[in-house]
C-alpha atoms as a PDB file:
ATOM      1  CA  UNK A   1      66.327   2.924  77.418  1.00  0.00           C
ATOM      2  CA  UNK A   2      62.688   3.251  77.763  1.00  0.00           C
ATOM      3  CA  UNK A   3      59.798   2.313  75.457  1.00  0.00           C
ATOM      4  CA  UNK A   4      59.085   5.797  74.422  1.00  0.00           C
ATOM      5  CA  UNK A   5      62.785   5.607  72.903  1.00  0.00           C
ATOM      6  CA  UNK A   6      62.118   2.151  71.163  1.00  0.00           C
ATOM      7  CA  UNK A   7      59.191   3.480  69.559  1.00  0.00           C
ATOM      8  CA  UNK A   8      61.266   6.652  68.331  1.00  0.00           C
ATOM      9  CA  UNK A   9      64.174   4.209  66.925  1.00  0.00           C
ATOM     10  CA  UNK A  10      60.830   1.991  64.913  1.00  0.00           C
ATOM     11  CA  UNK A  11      59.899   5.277  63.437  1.00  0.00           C
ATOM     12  CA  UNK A  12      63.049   6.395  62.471  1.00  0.00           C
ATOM     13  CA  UNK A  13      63.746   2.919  60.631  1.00  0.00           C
ATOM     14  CA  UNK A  14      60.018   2.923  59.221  1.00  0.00           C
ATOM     15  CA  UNK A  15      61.470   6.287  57.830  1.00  0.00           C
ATOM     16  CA  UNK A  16      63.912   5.309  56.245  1.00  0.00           C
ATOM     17  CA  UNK A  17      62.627   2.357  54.773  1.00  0.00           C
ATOM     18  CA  UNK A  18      59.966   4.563  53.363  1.00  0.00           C
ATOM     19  CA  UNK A  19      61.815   6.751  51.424  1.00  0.00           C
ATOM     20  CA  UNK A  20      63.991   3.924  49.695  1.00  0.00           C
ATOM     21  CA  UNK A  21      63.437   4.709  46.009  1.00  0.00           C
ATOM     22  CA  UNK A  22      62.814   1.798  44.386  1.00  0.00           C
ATOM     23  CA  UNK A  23      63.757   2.644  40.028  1.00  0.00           C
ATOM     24  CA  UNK A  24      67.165   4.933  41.879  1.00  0.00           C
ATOM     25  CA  UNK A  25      68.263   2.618  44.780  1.00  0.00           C
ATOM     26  CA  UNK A  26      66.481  -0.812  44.536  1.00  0.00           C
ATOM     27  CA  UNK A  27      66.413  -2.076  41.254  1.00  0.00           C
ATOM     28  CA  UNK A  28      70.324  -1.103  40.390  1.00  0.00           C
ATOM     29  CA  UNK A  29      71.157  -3.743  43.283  1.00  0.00           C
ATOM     30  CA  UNK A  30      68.129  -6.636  42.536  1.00  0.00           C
ATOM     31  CA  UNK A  31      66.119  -5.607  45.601  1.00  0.00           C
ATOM     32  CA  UNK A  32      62.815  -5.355  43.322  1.00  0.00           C
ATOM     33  CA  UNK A  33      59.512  -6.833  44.317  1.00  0.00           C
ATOM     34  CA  UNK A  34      59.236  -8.354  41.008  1.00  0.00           C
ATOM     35  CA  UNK A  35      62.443 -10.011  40.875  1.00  0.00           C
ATOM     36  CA  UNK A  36      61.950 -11.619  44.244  1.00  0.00           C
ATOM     37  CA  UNK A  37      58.465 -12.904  43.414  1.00  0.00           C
ATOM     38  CA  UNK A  38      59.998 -14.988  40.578  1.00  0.00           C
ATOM     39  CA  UNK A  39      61.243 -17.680  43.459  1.00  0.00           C
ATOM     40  CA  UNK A  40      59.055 -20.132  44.979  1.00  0.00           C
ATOM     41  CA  UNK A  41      60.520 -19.633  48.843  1.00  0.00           C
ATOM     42  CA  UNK A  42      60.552 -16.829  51.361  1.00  0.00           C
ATOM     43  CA  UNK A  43      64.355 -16.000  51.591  1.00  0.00           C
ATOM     44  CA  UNK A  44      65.526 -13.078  53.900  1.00  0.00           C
ATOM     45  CA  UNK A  45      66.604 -10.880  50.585  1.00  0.00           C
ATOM     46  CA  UNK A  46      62.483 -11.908  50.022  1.00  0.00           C
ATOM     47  CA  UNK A  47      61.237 -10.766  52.979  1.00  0.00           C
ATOM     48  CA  UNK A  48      63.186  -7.747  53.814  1.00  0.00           C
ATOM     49  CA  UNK A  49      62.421  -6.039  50.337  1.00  0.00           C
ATOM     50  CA  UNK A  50      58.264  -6.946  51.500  1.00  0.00           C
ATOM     51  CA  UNK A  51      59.092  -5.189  54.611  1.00  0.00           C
ATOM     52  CA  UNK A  52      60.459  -2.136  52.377  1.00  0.00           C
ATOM     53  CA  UNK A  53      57.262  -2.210  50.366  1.00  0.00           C
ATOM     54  CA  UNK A  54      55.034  -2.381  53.141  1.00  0.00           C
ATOM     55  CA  UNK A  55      56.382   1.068  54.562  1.00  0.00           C
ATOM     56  CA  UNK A  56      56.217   2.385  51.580  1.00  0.00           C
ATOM     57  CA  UNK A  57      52.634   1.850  51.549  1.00  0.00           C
ATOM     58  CA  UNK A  58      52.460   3.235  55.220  1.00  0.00           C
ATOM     59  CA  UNK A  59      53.723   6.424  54.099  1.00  0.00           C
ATOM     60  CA  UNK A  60      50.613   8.071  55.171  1.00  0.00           C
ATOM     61  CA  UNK A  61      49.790   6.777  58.571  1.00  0.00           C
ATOM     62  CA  UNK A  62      53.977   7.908  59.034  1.00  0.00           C
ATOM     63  CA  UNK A  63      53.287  11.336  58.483  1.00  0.00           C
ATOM     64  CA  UNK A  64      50.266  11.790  61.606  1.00  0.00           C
ATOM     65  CA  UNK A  65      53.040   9.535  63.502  1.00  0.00           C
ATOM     66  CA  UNK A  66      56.120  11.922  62.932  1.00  0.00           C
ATOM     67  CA  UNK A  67      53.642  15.236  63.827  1.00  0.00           C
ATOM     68  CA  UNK A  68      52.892  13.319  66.889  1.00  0.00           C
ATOM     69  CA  UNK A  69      55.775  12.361  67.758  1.00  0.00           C
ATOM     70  CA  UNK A  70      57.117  15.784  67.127  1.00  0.00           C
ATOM     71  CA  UNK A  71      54.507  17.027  69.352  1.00  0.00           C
ATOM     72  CA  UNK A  72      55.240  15.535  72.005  1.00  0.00           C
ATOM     73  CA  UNK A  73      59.553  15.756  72.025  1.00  0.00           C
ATOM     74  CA  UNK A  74      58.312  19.578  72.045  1.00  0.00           C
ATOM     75  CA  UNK A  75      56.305  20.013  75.136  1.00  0.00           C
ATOM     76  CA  UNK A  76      58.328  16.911  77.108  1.00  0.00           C
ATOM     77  CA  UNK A  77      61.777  18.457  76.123  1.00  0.00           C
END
């Protein structure tokens, strides 16, 4: 496995963290922002709905990523 590959497999995951809805998917299960806020300590539930948010927010610097990434599977095969 080369590093090319790991950095495919990152932006596939940032993918699909980004397009988690969060009033459809999220809130129905407790994986809100708010309702994790409410606690005083950083628990994993905590920090893995942050790391949902934050590639939501990087929604836009994941597009130029995919076209480049797309790019380059095209001319490298």
């Amino acid at each position: 496995m080369g590093f090319w590959v790991l950095l495919e497999g990152l932006l596939l995951f940032a993918n699909a963290l980004a397009i988690l809805n969060e009033d459809r998917f999220l809130a129905p299960r407790g994986w809100t922002l708010v309702e994790v806020q409410g606690g005083g300590r950083k628990t994993l539930k905590a920090q893995i709905v942050g790391l949902i948010h934050a590639c939501q927010y990087m929604r836009l610097l994941l597009i130029p990523l995919n076209i480049i990434t797309i790019i380059v599977k095209l001319f490298s095969g």
